[in-house]
N, C-alpha and C. Protein backbone atom coordinates (compact mmCIF):
# COMPACT_ATOMS: atom_id res chain seq x y z
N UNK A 1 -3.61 -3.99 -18.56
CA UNK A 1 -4.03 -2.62 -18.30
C UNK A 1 -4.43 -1.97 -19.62
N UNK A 2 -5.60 -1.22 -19.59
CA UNK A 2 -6.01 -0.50 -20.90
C UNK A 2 -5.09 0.77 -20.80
N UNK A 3 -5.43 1.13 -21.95
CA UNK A 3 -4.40 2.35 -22.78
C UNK A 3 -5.39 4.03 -21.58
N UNK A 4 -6.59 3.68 -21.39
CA UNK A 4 -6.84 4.60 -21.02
C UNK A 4 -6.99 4.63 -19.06
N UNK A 5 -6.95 3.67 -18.94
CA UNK A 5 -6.52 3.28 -17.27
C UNK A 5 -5.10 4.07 -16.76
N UNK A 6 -3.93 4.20 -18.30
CA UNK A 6 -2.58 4.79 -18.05
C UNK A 6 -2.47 5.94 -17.66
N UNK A 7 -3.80 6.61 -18.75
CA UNK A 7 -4.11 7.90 -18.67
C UNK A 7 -4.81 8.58 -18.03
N UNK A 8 -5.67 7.63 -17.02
CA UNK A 8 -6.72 7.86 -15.94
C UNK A 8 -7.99 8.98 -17.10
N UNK A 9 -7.84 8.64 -17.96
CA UNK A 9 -8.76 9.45 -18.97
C UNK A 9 -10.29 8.84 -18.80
N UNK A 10 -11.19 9.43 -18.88
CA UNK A 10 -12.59 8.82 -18.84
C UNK A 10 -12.95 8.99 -19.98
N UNK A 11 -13.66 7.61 -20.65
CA UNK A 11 -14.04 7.82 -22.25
C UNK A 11 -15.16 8.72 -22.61
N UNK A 12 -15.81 8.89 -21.59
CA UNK A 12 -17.27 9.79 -21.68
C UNK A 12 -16.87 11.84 -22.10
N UNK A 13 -15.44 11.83 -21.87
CA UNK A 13 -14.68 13.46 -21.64
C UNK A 13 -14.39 13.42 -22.90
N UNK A 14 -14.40 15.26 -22.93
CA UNK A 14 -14.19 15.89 -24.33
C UNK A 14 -12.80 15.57 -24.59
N UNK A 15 -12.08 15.57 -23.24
CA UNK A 15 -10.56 15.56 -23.49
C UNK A 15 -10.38 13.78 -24.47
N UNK A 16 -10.68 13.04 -24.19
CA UNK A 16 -10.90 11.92 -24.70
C UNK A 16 -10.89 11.36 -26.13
N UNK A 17 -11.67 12.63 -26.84
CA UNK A 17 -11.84 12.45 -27.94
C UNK A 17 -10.17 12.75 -29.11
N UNK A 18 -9.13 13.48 -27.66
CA UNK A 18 -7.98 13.68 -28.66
C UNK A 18 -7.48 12.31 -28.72
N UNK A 19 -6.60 12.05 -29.77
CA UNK A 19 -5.70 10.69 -30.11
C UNK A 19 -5.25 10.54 -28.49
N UNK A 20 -5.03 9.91 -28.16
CA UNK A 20 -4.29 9.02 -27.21
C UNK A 20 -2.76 9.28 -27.43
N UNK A 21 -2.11 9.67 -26.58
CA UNK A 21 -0.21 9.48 -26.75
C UNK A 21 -0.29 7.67 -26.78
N UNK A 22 -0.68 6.87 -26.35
CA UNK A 22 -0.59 5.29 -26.97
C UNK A 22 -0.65 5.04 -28.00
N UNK A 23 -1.17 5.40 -28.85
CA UNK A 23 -1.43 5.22 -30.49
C UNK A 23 0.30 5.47 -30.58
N UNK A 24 0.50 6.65 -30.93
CA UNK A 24 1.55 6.52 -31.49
C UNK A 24 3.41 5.92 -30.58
N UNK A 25 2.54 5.98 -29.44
CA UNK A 25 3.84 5.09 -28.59
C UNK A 25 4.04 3.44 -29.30
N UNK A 26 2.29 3.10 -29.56
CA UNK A 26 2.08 1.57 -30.01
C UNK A 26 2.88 1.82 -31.22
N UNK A 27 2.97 2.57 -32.20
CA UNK A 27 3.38 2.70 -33.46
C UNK A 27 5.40 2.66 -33.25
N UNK A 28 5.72 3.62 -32.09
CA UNK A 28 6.99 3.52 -32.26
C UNK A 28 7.47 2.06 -31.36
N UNK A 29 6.55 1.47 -30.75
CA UNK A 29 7.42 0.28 -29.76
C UNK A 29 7.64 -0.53 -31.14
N UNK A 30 6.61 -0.89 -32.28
CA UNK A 30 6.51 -1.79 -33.38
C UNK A 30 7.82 -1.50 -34.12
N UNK A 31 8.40 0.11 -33.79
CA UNK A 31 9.23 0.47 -34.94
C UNK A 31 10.67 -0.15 -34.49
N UNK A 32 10.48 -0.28 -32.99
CA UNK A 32 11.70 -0.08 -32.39
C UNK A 32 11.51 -1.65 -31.71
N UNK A 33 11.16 -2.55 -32.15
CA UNK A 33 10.79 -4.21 -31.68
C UNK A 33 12.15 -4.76 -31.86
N UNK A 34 12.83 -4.73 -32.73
CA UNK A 34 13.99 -5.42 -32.63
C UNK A 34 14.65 -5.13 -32.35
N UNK A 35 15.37 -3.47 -31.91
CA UNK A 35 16.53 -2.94 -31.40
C UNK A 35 16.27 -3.13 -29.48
N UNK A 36 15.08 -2.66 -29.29
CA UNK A 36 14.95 -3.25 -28.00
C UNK A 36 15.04 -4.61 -27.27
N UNK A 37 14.31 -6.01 -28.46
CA UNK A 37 14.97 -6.79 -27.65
C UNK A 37 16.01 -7.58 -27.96
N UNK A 38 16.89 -6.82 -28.82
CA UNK A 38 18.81 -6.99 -28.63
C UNK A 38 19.19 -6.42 -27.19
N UNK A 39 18.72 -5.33 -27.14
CA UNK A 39 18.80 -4.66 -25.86
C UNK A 39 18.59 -5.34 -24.47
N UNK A 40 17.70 -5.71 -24.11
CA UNK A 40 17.16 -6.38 -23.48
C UNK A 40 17.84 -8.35 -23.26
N UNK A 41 18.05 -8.37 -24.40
CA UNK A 41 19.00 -9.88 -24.39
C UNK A 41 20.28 -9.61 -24.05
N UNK A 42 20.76 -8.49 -24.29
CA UNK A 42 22.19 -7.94 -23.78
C UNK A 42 22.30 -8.21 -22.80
N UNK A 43 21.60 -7.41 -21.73
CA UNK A 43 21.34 -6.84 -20.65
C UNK A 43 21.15 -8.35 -19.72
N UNK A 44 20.39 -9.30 -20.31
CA UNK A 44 20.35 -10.44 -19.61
C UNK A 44 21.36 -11.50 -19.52
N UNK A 45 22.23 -11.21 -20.92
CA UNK A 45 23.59 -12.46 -21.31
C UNK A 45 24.45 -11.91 -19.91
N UNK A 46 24.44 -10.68 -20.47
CA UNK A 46 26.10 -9.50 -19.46
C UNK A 46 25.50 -9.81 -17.93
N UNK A 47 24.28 -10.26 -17.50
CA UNK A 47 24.12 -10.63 -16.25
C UNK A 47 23.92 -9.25 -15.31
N UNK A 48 23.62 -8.52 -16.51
CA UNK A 48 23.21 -6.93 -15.82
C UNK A 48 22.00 -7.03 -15.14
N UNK A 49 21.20 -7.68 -15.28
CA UNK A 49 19.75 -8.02 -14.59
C UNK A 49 18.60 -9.06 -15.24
N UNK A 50 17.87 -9.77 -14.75
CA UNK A 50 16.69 -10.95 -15.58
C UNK A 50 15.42 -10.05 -15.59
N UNK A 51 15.63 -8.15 -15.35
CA UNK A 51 14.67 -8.18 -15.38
C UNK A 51 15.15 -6.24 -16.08
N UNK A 52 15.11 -6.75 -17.58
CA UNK A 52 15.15 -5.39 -18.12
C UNK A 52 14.11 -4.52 -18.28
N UNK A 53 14.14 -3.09 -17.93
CA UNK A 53 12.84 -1.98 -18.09
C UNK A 53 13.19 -1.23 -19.05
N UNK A 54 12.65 -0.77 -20.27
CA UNK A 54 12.86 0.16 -20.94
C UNK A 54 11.41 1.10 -20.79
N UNK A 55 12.23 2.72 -20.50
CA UNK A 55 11.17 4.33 -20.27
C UNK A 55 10.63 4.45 -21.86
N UNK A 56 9.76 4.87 -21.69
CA UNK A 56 9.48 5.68 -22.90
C UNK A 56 8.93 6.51 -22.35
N UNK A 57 9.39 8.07 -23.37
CA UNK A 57 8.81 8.93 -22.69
C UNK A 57 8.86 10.36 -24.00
N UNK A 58 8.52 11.40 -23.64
CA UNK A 58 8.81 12.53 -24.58
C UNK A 58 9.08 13.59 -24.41
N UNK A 59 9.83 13.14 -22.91
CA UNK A 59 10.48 14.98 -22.39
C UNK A 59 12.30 14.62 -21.92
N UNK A 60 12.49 15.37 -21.40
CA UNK A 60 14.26 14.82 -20.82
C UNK A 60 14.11 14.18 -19.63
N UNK A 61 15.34 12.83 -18.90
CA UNK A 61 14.99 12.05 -18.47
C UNK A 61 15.88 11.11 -17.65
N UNK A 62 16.40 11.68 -16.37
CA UNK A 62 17.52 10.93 -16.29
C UNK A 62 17.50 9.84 -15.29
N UNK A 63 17.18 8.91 -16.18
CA UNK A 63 17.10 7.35 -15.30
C UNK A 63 17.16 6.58 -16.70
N UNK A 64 18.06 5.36 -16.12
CA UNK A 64 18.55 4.75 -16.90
C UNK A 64 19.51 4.78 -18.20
N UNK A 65 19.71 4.68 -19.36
CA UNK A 65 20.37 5.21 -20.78
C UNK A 65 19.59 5.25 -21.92
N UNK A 66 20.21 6.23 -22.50
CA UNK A 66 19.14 6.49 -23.86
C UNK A 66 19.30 5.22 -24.95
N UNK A 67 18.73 4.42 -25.39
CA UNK A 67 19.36 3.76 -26.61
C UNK A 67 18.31 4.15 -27.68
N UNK A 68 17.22 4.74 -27.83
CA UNK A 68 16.50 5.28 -28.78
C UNK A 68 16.27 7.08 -29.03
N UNK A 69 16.74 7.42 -29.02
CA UNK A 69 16.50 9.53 -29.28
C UNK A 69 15.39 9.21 -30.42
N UNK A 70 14.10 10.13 -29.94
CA UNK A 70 13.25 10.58 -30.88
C UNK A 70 13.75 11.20 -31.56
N UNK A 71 14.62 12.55 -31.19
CA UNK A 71 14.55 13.49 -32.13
C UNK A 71 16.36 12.94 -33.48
N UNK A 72 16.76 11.79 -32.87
CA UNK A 72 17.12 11.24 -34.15
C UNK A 72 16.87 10.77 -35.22
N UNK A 73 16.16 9.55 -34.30
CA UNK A 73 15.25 9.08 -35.35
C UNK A 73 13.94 9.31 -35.86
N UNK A 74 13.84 10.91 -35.66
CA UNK A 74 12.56 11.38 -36.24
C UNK A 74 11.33 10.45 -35.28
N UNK A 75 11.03 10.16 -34.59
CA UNK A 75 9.85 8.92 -33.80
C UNK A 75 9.40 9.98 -32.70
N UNK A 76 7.93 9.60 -32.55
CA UNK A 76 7.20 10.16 -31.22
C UNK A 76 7.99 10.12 -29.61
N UNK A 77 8.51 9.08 -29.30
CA UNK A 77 8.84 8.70 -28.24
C UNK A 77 10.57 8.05 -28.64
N UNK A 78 11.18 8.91 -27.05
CA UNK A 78 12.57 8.36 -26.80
C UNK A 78 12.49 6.99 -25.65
N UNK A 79 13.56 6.01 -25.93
CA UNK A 79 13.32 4.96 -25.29
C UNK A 79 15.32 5.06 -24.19
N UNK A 80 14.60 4.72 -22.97
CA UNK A 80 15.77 4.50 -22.36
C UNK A 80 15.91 2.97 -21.58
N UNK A 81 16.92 2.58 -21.37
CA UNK A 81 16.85 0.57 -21.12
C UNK A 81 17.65 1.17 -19.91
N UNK A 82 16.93 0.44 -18.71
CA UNK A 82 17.32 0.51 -17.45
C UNK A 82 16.98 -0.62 -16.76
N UNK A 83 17.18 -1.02 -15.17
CA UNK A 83 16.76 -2.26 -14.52
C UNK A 83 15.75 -2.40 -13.51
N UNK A 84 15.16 -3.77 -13.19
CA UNK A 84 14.67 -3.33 -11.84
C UNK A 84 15.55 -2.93 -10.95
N UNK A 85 16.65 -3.32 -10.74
CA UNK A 85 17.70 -2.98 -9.96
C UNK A 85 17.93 -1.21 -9.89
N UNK A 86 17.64 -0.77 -10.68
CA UNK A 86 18.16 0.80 -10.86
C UNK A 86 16.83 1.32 -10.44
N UNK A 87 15.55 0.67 -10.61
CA UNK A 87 14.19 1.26 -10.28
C UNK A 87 14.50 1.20 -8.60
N UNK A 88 14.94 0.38 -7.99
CA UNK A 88 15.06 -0.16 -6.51
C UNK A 88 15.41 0.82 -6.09
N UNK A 89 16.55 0.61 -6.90
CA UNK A 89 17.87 2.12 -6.26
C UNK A 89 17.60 3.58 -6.00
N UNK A 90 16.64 3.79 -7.26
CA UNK A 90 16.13 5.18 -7.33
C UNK A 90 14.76 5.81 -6.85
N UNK A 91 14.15 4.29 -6.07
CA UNK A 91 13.02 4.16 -5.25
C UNK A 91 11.50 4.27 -5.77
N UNK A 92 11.63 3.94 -7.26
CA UNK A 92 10.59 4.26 -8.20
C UNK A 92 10.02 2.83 -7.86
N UNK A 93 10.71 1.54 -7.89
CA UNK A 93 9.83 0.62 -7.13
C UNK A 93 10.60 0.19 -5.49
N UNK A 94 9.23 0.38 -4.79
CA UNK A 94 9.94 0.14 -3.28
C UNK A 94 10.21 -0.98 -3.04
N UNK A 95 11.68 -1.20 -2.00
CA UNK A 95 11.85 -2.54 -2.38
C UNK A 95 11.15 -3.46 -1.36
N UNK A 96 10.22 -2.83 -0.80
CA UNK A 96 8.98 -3.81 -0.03
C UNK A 96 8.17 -4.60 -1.15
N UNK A 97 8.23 -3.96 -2.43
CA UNK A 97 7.53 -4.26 -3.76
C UNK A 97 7.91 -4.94 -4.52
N UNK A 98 9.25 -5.59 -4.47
CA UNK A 98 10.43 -6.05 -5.53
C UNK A 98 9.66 -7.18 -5.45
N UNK A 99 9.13 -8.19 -4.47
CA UNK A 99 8.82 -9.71 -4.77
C UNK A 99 7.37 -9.40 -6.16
N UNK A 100 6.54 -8.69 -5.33
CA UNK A 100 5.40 -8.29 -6.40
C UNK A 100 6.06 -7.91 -7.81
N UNK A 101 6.47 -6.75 -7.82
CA UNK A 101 7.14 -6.77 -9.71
C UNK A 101 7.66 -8.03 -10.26
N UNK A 102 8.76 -8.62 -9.53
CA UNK A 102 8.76 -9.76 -10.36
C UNK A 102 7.65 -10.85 -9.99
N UNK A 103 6.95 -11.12 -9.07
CA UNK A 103 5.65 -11.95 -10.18
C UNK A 103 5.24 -11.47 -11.20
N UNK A 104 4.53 -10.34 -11.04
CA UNK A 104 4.15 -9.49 -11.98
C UNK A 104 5.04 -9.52 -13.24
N UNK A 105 6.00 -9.34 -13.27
CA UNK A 105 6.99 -9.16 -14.62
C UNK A 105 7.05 -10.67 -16.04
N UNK A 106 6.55 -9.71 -16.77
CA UNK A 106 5.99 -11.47 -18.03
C UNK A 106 7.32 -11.70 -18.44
N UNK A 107 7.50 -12.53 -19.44
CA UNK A 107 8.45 -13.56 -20.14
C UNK A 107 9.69 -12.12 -20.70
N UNK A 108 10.39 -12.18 -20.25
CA UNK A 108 11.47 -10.78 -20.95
C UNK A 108 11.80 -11.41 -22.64
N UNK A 109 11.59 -13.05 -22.94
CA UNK A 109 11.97 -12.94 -24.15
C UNK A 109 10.29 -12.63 -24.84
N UNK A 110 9.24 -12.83 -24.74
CA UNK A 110 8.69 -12.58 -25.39
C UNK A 110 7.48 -10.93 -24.83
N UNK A 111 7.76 -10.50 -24.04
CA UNK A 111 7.43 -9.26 -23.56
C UNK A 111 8.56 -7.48 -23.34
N UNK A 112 8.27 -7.00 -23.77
CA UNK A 112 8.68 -5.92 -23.32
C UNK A 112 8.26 -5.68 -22.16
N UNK A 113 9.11 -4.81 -21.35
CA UNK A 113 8.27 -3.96 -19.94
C UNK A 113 8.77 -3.17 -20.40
N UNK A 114 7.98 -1.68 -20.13
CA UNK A 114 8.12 -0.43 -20.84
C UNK A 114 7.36 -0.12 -19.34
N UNK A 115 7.95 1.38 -19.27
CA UNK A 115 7.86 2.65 -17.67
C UNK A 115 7.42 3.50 -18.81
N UNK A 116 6.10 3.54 -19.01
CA UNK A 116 5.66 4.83 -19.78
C UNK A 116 5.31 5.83 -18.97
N UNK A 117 6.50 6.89 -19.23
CA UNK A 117 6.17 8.41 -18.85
C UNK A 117 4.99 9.21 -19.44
N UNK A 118 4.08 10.09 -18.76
CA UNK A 118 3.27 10.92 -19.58
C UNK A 118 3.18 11.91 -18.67
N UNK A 119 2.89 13.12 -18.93
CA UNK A 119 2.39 14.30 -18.19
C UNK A 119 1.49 14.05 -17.06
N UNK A 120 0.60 12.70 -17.48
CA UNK A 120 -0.38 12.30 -16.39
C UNK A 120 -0.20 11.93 -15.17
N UNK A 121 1.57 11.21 -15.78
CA UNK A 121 1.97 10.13 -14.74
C UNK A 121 2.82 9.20 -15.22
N UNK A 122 3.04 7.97 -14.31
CA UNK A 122 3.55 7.24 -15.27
C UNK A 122 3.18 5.15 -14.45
N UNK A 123 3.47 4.64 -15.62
CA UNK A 123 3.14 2.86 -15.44
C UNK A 123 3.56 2.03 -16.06
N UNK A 124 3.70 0.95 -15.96
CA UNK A 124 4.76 -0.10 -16.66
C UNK A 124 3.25 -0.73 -17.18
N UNK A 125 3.37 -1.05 -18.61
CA UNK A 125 3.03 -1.92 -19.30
C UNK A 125 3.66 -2.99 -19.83
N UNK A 126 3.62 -3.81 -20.69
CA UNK A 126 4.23 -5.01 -21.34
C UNK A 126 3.27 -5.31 -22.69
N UNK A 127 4.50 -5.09 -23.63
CA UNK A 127 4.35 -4.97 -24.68
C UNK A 127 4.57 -6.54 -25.87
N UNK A 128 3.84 -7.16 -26.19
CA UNK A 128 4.66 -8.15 -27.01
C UNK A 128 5.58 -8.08 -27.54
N UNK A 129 6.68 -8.70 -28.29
CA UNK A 129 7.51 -8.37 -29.16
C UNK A 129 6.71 -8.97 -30.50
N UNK A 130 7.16 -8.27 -31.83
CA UNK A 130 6.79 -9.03 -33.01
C UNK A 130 7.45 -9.84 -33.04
N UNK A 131 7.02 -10.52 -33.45
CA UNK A 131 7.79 -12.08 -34.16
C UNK A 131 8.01 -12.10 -35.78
């Protein structure tokens, strides 16, 4: 999925020409690459789920747990680590949909899934991890 498909933004619009909230989401997932996938390997050892979601987002937010605060660590975006299991629960994915997400869902060791919140809306991307 493109950065501007998230945003349902059309490249041809004035609105368009502002930065993108992706730019600097891309900037904090890079910042935050290794604390997330400790996170995320946690979450899979403890048998909490094979299929970890972490929100990003930049308003208040109650689904899932915080393990990143922007306004701690000074960063654009707060990150919260939650499950498909808790998405089920809270009906954000229906569970007529659960077989589809997990096809859909890439390698958890070498992908992030990220629920990016925006004013627009919101969508799961998948993020590489650095290596």
């Amino acid at each position: 999925m493109e950065p501007e498909e998230l945003l349902n933004e059309d490249s041809s619009s004035e609105e368009s020409k502002k930065e993108s909230p992706l730019v600097s989401l891309e900037a904090d997932l890079k910042f935050f690459n290794e604390s997330i996938r400790e996170v995320a390997i946690e979450i899979m050892v403890e048998g909490l789920s094979n299929y970890p979601i972490f929100i990003a987002h930049q308003h208040e937010l109650k689904l899932g747990e915080l393990i990143l605060d922007r306004h701690d660590l000074n960063t654009n975006w707060s990150i919260h680590a939650s499950t498909m299991e808790e998405f089920i629960e809270k009906g954000i994915i229906k569970d007529i949909l659960k077989e589809r997400f997990i096809k859909a869902y890439k390698n958890p060791n070498d992908f992030m899934c990220v629920f990016v919140v925006v004013p627009e809306g919101a969508n799961f991307i998948y993020y590489p991890y650095v290596k």
